[in-house]
PDB file of N, CA and C in Angstrom:
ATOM      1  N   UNK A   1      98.818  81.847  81.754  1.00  0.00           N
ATOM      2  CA  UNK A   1      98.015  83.024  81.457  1.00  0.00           C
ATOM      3  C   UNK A   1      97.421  83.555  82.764  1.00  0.00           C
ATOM      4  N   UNK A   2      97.218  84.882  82.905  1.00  0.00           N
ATOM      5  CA  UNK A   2      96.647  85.583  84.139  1.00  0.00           C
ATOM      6  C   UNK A   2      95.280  85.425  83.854  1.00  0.00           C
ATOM      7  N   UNK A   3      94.628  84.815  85.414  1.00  0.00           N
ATOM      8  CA  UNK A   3      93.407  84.536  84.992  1.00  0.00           C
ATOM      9  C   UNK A   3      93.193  85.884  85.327  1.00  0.00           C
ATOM     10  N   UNK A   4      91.652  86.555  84.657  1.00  0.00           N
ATOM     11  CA  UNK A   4      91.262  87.693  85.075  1.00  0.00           C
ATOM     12  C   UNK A   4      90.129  87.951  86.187  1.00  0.00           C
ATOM     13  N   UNK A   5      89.839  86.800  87.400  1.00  0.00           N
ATOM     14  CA  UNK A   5      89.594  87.089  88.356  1.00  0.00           C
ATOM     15  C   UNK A   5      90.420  87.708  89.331  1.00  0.00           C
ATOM     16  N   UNK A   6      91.571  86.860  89.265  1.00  0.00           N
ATOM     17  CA  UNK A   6      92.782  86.970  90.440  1.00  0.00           C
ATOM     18  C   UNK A   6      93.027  88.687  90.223  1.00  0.00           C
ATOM     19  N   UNK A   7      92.771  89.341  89.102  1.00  0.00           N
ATOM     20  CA  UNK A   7      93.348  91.063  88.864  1.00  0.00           C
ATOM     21  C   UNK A   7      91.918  91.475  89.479  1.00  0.00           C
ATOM     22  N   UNK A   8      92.010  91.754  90.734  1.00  0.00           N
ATOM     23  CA  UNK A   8      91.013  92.505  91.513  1.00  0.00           C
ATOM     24  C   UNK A   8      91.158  93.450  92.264  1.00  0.00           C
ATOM     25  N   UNK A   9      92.891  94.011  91.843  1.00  0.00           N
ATOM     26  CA  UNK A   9      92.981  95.399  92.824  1.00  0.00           C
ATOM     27  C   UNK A   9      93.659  96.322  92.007  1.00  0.00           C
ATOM     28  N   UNK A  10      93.036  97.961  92.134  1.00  0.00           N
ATOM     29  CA  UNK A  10      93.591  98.770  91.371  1.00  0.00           C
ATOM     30  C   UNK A  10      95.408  99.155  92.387  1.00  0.00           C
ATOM     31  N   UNK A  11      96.093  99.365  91.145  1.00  0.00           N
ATOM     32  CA  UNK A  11      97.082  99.866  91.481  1.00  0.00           C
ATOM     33  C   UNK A  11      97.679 100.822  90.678  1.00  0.00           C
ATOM     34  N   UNK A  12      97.838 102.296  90.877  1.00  0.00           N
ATOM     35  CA  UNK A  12      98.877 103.389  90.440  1.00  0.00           C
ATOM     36  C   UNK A  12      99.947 103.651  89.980  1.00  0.00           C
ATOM     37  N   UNK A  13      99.976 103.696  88.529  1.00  0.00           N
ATOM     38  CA  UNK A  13     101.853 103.441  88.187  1.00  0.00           C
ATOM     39  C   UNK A  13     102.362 104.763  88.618  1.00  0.00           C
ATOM     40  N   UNK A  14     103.557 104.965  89.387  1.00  0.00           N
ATOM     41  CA  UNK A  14     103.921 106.302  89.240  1.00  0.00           C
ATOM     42  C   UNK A  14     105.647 106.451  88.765  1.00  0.00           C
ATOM     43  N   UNK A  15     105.588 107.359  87.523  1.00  0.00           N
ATOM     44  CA  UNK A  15     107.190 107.521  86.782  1.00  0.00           C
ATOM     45  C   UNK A  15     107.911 108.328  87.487  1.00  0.00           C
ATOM     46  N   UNK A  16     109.046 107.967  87.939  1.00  0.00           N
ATOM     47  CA  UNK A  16     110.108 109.463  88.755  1.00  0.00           C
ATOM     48  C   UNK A  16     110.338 110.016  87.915  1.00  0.00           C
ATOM     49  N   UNK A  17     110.220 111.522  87.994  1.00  0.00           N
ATOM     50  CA  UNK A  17     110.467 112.554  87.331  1.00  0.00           C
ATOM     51  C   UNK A  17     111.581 113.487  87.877  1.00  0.00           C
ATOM     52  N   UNK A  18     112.790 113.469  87.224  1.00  0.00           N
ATOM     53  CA  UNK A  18     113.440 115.086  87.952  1.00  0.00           C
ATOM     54  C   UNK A  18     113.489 115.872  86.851  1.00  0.00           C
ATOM     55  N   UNK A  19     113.506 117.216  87.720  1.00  0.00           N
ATOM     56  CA  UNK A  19     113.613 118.657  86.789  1.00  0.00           C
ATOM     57  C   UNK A  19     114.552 119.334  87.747  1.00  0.00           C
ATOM     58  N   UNK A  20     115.019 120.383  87.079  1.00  0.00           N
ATOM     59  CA  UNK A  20     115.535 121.249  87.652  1.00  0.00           C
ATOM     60  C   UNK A  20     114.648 122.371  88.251  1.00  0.00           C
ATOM     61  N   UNK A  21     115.357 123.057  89.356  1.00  0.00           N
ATOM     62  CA  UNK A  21     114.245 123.821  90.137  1.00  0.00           C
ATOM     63  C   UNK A  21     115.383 125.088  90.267  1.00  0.00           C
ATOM     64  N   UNK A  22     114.944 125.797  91.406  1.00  0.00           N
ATOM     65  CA  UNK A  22     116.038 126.713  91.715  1.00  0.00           C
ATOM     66  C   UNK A  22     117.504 126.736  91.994  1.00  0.00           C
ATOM     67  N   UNK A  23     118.119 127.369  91.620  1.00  0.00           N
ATOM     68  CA  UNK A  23     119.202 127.157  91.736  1.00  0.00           C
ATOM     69  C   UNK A  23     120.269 125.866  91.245  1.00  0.00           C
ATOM     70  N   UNK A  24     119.326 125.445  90.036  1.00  0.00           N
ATOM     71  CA  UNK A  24     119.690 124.253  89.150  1.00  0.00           C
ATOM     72  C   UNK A  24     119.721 122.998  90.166  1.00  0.00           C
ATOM     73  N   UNK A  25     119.015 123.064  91.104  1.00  0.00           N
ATOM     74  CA  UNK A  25     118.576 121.813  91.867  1.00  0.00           C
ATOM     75  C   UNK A  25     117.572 120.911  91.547  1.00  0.00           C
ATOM     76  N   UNK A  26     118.218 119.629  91.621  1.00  0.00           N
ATOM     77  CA  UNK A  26     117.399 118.351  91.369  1.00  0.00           C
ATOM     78  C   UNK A  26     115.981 118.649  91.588  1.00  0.00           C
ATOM     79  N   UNK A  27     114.686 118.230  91.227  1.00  0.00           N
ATOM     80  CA  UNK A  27     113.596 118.272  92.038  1.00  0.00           C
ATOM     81  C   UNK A  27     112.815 116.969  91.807  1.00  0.00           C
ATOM     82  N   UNK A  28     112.375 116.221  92.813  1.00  0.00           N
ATOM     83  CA  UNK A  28     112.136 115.164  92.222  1.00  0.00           C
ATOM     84  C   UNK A  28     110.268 115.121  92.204  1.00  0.00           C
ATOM     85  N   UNK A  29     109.634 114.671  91.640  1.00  0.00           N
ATOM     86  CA  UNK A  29     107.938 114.564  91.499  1.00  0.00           C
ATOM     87  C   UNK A  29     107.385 112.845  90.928  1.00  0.00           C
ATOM     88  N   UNK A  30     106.665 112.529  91.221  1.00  0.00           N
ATOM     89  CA  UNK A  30     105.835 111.694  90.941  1.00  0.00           C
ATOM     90  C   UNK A  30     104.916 111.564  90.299  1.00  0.00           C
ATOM     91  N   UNK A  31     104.761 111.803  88.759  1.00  0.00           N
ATOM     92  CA  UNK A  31     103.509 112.212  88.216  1.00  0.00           C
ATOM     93  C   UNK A  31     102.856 110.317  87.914  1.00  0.00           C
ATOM     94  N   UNK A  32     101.697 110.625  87.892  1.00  0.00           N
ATOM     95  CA  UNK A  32     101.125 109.336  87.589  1.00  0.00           C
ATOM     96  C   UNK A  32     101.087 108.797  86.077  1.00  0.00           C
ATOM     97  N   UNK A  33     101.194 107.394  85.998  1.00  0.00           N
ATOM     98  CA  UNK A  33     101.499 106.820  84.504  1.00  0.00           C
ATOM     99  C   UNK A  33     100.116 106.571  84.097  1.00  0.00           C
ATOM    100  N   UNK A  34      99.402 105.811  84.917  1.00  0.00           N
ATOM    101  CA  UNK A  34      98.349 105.330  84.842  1.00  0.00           C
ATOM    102  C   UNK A  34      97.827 104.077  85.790  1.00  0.00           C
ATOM    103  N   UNK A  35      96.259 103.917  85.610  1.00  0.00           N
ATOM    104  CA  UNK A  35      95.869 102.748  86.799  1.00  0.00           C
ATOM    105  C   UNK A  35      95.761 101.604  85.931  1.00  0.00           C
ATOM    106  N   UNK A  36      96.165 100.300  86.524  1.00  0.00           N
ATOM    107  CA  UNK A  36      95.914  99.131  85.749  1.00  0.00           C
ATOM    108  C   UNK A  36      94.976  98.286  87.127  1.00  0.00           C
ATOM    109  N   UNK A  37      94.422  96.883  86.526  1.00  0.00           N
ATOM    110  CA  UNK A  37      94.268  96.121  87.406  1.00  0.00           C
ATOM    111  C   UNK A  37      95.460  95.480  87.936  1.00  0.00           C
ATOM    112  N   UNK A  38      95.594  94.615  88.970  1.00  0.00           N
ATOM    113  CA  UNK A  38      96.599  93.735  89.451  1.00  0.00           C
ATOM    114  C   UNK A  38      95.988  92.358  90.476  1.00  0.00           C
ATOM    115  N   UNK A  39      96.855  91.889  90.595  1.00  0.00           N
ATOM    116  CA  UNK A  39      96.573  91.179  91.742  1.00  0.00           C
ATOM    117  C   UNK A  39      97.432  91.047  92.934  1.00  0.00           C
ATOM    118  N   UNK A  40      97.314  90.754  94.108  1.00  0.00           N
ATOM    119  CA  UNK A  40      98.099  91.520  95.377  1.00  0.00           C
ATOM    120  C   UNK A  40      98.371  90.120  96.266  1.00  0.00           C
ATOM    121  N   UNK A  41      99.602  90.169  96.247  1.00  0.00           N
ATOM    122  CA  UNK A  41     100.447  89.142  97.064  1.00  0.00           C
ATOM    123  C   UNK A  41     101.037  89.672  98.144  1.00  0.00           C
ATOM    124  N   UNK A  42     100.925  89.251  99.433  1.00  0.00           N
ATOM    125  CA  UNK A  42     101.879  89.997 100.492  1.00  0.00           C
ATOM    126  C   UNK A  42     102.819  89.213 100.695  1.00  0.00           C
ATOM    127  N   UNK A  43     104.033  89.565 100.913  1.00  0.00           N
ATOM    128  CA  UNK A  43     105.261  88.508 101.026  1.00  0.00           C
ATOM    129  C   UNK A  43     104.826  87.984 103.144  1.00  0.00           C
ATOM    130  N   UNK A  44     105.107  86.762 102.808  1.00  0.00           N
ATOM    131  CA  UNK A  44     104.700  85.938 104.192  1.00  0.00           C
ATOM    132  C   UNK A  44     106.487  86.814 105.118  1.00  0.00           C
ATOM    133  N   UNK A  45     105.979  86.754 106.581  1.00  0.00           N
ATOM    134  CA  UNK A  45     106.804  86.910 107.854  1.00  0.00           C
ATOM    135  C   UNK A  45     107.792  86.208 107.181  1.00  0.00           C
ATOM    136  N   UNK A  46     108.114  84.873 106.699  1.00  0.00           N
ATOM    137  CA  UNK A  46     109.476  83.787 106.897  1.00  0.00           C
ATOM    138  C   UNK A  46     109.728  84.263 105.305  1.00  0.00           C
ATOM    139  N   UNK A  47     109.418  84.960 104.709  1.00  0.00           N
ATOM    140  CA  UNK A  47     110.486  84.885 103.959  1.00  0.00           C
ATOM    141  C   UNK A  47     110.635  86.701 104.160  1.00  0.00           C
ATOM    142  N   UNK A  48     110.048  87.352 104.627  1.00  0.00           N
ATOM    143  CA  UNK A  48     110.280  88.377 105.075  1.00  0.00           C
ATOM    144  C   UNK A  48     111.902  88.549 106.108  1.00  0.00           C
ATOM    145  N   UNK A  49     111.818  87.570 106.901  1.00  0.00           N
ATOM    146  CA  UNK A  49     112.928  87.247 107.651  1.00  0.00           C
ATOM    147  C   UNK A  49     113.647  86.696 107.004  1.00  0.00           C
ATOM    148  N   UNK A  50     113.766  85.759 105.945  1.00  0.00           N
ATOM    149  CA  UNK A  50     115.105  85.486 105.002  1.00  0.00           C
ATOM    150  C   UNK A  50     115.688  86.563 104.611  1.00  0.00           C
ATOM    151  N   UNK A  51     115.283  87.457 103.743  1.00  0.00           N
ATOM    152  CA  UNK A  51     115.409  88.599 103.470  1.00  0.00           C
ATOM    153  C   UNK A  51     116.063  89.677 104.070  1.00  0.00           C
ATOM    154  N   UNK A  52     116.217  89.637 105.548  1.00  0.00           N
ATOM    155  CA  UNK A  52     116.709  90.337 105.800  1.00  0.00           C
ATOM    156  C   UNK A  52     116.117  91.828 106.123  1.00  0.00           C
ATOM    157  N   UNK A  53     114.863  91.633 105.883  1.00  0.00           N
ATOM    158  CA  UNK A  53     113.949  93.547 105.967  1.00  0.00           C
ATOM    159  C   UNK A  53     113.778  93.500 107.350  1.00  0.00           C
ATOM    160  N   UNK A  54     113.763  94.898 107.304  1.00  0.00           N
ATOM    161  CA  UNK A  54     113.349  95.257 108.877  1.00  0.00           C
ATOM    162  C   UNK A  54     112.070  95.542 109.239  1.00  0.00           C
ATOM    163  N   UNK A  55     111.446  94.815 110.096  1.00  0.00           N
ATOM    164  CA  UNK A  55     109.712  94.710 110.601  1.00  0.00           C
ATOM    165  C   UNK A  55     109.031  96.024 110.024  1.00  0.00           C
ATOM    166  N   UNK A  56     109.858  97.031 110.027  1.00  0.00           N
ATOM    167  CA  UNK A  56     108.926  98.222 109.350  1.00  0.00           C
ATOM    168  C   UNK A  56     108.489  98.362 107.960  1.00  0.00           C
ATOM    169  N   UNK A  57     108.761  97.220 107.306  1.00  0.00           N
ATOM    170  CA  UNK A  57     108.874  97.354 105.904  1.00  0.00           C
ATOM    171  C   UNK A  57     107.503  96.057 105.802  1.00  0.00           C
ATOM    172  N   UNK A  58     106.963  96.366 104.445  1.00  0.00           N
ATOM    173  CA  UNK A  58     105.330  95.726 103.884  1.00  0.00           C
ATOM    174  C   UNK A  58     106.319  95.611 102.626  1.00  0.00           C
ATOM    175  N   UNK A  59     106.257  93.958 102.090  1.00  0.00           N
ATOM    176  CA  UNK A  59     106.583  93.776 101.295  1.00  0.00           C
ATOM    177  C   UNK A  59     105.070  93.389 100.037  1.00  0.00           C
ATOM    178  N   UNK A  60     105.458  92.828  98.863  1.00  0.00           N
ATOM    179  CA  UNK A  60     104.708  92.139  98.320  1.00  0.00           C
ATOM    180  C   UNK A  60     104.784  91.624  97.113  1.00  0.00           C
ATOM    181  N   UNK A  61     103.809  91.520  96.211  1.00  0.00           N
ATOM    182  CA  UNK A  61     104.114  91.051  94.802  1.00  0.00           C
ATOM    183  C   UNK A  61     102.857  91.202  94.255  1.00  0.00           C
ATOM    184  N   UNK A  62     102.957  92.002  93.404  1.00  0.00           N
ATOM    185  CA  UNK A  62     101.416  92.557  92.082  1.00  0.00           C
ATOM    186  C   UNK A  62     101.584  91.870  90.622  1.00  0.00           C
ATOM    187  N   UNK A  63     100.661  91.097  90.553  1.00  0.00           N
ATOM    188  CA  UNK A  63     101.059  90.788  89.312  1.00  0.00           C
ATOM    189  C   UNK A  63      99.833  91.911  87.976  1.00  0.00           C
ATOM    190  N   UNK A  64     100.184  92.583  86.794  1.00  0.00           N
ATOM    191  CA  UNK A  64      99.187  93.288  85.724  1.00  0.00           C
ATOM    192  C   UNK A  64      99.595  92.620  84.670  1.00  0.00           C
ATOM    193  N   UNK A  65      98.442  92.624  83.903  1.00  0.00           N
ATOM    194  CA  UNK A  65      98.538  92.225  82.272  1.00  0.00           C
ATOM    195  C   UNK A  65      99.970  92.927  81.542  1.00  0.00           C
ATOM    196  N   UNK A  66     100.322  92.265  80.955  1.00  0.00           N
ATOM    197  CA  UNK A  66     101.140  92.578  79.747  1.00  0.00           C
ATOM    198  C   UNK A  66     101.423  93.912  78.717  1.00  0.00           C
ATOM    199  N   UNK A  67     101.473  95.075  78.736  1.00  0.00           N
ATOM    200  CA  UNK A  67     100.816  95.819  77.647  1.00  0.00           C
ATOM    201  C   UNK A  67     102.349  96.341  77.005  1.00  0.00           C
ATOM    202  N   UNK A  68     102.623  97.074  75.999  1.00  0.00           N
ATOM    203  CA  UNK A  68     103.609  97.853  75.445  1.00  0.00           C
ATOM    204  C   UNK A  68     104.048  98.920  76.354  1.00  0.00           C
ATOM    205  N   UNK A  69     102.707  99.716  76.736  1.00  0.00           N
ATOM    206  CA  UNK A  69     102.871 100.940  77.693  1.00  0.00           C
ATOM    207  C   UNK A  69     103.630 100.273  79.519  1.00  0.00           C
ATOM    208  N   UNK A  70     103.593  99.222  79.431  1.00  0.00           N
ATOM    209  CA  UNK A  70     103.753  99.217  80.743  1.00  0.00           C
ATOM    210  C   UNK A  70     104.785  97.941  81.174  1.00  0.00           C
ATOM    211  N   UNK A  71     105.179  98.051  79.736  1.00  0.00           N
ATOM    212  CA  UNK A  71     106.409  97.093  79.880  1.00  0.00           C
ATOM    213  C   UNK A  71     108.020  97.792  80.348  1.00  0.00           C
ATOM    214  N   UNK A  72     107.633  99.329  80.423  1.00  0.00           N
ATOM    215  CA  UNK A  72     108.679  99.777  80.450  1.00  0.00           C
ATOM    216  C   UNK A  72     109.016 100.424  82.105  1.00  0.00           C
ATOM    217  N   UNK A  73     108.637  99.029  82.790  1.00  0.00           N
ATOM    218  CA  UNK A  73     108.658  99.746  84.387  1.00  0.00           C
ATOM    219  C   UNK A  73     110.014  99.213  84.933  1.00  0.00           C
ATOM    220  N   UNK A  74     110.405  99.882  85.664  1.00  0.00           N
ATOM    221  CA  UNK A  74     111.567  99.081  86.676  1.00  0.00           C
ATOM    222  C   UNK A  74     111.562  99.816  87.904  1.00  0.00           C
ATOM    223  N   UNK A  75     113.064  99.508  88.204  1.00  0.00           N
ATOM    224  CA  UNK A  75     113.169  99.454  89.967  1.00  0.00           C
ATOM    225  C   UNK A  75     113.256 101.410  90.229  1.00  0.00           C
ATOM    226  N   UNK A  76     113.039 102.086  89.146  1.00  0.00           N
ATOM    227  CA  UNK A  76     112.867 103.414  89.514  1.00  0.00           C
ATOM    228  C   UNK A  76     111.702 104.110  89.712  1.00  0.00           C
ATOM    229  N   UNK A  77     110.551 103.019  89.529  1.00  0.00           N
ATOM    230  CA  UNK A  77     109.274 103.322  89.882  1.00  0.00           C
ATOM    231  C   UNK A  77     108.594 103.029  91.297  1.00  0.00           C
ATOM    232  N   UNK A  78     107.003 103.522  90.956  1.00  0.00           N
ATOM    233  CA  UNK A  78     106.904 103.467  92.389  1.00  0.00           C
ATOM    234  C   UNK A  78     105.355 103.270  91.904  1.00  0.00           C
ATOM    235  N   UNK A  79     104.658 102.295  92.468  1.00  0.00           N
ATOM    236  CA  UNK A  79     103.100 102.110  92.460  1.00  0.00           C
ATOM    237  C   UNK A  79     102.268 102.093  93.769  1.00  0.00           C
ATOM    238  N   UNK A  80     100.653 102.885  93.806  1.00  0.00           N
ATOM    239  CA  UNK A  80     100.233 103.438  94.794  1.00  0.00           C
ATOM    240  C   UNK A  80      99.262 102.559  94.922  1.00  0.00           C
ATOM    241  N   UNK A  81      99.221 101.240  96.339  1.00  0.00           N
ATOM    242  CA  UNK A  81      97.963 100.574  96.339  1.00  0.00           C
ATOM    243  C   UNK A  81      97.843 100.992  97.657  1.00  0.00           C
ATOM    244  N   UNK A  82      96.615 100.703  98.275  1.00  0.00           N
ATOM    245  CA  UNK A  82      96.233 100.748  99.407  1.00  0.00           C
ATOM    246  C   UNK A  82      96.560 102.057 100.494  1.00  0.00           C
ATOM    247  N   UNK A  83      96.748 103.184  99.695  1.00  0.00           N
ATOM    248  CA  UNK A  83      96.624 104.122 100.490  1.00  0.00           C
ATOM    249  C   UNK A  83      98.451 104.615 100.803  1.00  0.00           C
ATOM    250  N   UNK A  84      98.994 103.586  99.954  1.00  0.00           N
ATOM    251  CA  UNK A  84     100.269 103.452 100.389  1.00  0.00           C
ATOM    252  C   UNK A  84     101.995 103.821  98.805  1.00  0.00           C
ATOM    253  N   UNK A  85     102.710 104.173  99.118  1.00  0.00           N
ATOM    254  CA  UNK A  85     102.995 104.624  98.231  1.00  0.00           C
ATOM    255  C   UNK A  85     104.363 103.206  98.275  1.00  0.00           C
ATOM    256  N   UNK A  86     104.357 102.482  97.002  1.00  0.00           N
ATOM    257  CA  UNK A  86     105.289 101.253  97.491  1.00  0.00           C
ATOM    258  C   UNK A  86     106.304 101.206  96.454  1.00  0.00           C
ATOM    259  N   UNK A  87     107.422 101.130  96.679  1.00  0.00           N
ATOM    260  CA  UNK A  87     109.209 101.533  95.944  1.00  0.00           C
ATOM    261  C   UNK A  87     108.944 100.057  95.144  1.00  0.00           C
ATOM    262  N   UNK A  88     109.042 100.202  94.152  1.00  0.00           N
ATOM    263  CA  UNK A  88     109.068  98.475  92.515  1.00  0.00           C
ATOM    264  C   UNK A  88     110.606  98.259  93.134  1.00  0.00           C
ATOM    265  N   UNK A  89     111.101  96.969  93.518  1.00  0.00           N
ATOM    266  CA  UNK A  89     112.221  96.412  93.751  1.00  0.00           C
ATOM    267  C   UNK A  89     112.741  95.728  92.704  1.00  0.00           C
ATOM    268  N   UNK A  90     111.653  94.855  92.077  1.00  0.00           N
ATOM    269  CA  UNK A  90     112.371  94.206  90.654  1.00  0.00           C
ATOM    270  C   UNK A  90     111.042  93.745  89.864  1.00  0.00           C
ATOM    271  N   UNK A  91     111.649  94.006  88.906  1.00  0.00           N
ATOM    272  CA  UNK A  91     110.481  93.545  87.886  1.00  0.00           C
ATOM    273  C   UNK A  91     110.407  91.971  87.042  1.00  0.00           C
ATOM    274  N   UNK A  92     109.834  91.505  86.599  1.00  0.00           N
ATOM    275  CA  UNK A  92     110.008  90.344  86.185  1.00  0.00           C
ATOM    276  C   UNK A  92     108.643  90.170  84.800  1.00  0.00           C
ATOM    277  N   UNK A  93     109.252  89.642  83.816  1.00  0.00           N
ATOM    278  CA  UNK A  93     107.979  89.546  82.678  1.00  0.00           C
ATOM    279  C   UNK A  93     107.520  88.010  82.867  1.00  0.00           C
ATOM    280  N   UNK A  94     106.152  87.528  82.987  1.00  0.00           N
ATOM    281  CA  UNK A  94     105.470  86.310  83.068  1.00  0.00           C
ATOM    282  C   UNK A  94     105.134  86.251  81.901  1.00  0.00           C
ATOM    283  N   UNK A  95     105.820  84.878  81.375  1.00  0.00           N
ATOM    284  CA  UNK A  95     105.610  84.116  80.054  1.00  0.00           C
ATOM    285  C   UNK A  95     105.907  84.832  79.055  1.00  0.00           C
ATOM    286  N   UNK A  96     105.425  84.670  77.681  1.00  0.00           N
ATOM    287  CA  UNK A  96     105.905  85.822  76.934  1.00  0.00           C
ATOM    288  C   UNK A  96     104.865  86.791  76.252  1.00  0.00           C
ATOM    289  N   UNK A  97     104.660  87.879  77.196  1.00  0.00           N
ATOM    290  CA  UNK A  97     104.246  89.465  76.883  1.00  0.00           C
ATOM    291  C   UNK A  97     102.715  88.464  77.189  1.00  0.00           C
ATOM    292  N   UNK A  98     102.740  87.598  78.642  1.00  0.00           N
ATOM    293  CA  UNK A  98     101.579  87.863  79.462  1.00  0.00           C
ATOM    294  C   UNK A  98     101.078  88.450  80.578  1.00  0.00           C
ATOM    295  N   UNK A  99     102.200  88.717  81.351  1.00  0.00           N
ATOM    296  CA  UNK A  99     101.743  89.220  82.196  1.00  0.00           C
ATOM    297  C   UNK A  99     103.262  89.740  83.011  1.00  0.00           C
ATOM    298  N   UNK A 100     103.451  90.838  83.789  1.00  0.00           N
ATOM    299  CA  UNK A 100     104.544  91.264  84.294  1.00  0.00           C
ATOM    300  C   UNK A 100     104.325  91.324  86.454  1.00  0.00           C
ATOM    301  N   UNK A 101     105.190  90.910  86.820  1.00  0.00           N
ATOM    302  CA  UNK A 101     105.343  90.541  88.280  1.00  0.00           C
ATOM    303  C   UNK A 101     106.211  91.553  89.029  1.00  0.00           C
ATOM    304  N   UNK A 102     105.811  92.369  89.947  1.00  0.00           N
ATOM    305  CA  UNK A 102     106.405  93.348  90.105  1.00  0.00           C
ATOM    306  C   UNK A 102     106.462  93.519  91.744  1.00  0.00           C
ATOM    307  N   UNK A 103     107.455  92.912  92.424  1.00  0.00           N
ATOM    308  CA  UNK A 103     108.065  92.860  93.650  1.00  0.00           C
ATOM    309  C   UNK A 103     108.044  94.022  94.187  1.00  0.00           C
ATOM    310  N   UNK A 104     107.412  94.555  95.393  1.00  0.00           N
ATOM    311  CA  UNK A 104     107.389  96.136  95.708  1.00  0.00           C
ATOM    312  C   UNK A 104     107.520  95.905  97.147  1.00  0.00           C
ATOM    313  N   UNK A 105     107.772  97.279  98.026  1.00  0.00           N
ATOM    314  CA  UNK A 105     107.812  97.264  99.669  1.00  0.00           C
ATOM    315  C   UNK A 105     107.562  98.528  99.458  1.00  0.00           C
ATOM    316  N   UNK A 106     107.155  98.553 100.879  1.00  0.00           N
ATOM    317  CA  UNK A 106     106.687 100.121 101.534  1.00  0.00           C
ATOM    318  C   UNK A 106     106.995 100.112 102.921  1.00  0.00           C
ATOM    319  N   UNK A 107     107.296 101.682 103.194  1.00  0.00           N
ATOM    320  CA  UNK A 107     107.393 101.459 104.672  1.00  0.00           C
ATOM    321  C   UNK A 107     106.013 101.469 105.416  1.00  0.00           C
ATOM    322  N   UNK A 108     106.224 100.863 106.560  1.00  0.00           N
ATOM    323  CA  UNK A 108     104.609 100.767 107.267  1.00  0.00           C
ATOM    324  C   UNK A 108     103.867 101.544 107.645  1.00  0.00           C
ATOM    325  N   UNK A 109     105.112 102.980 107.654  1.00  0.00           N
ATOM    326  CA  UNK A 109     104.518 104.102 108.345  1.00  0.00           C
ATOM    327  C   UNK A 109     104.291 105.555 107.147  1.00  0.00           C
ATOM    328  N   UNK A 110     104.376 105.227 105.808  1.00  0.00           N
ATOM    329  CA  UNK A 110     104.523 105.698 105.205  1.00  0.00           C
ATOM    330  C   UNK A 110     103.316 105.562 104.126  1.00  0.00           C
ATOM    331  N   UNK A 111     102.376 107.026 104.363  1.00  0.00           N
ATOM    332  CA  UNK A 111     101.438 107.032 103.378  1.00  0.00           C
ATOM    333  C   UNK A 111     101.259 107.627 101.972  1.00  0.00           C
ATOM    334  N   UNK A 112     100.448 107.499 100.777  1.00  0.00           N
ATOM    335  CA  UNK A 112     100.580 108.040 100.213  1.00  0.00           C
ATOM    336  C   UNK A 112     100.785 109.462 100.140  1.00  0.00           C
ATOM    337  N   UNK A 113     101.525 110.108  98.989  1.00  0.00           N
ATOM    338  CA  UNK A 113     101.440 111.663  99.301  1.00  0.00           C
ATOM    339  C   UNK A 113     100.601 112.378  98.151  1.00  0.00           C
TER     340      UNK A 113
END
């Protein structure tokens, strides 16, 4: 079970959205899903270097409660902590419908918009 100290940082769900725009062109937007609590893991240098990422990249791992609404995230989302706008790499559900683990990176130089 997620204890509910460890959820001490807000984080931003955001859903990709495309529409069409001019000239029947893609347009892509970010509207927000909603804020949950989480808790904030930074992935360590050595396994950063297993991995294979390149030094410009902030990895990590958020873990939020469980809910219906927010079970429906994956690797096409994108959540906003720290000023920073960070790409969901994989999702993962903890235990059953307790809590969901959500692997994210950002680039270093890349702020929210």
């Amino acid at each position: 079970m997620l204890a509910s100290g460890s959820l001490d940082r807000r984080v931003t769900l955001l859903q990709r959205q495309i529409s069409k725009g001019a000239l029947n062109s893609d347009v892509e937007a970010w509207p927000e899903f909603g804020t949950v609590w989480a808790s904030y893991k930074p992935v360590s240098d050595g396994e950063r270097m297993r991995s294979a990422e390149v030094a410009a990249t902030i990895e990590a791992r958020f873990q939020i409660r469980w809910s219906e609404g927010v079970s429906v995230i994956d690797p096409t989302w994108r959540l906003r902590f720290a000023g920073r706008d960070w790409d969901v790499v994989a999702v993962k559900e903890i235990g059953r419908h307790e809590g969901i683990e959500i692997s994210a990176a950002a680039r270093a130089d890349r702020v929210a918009s």
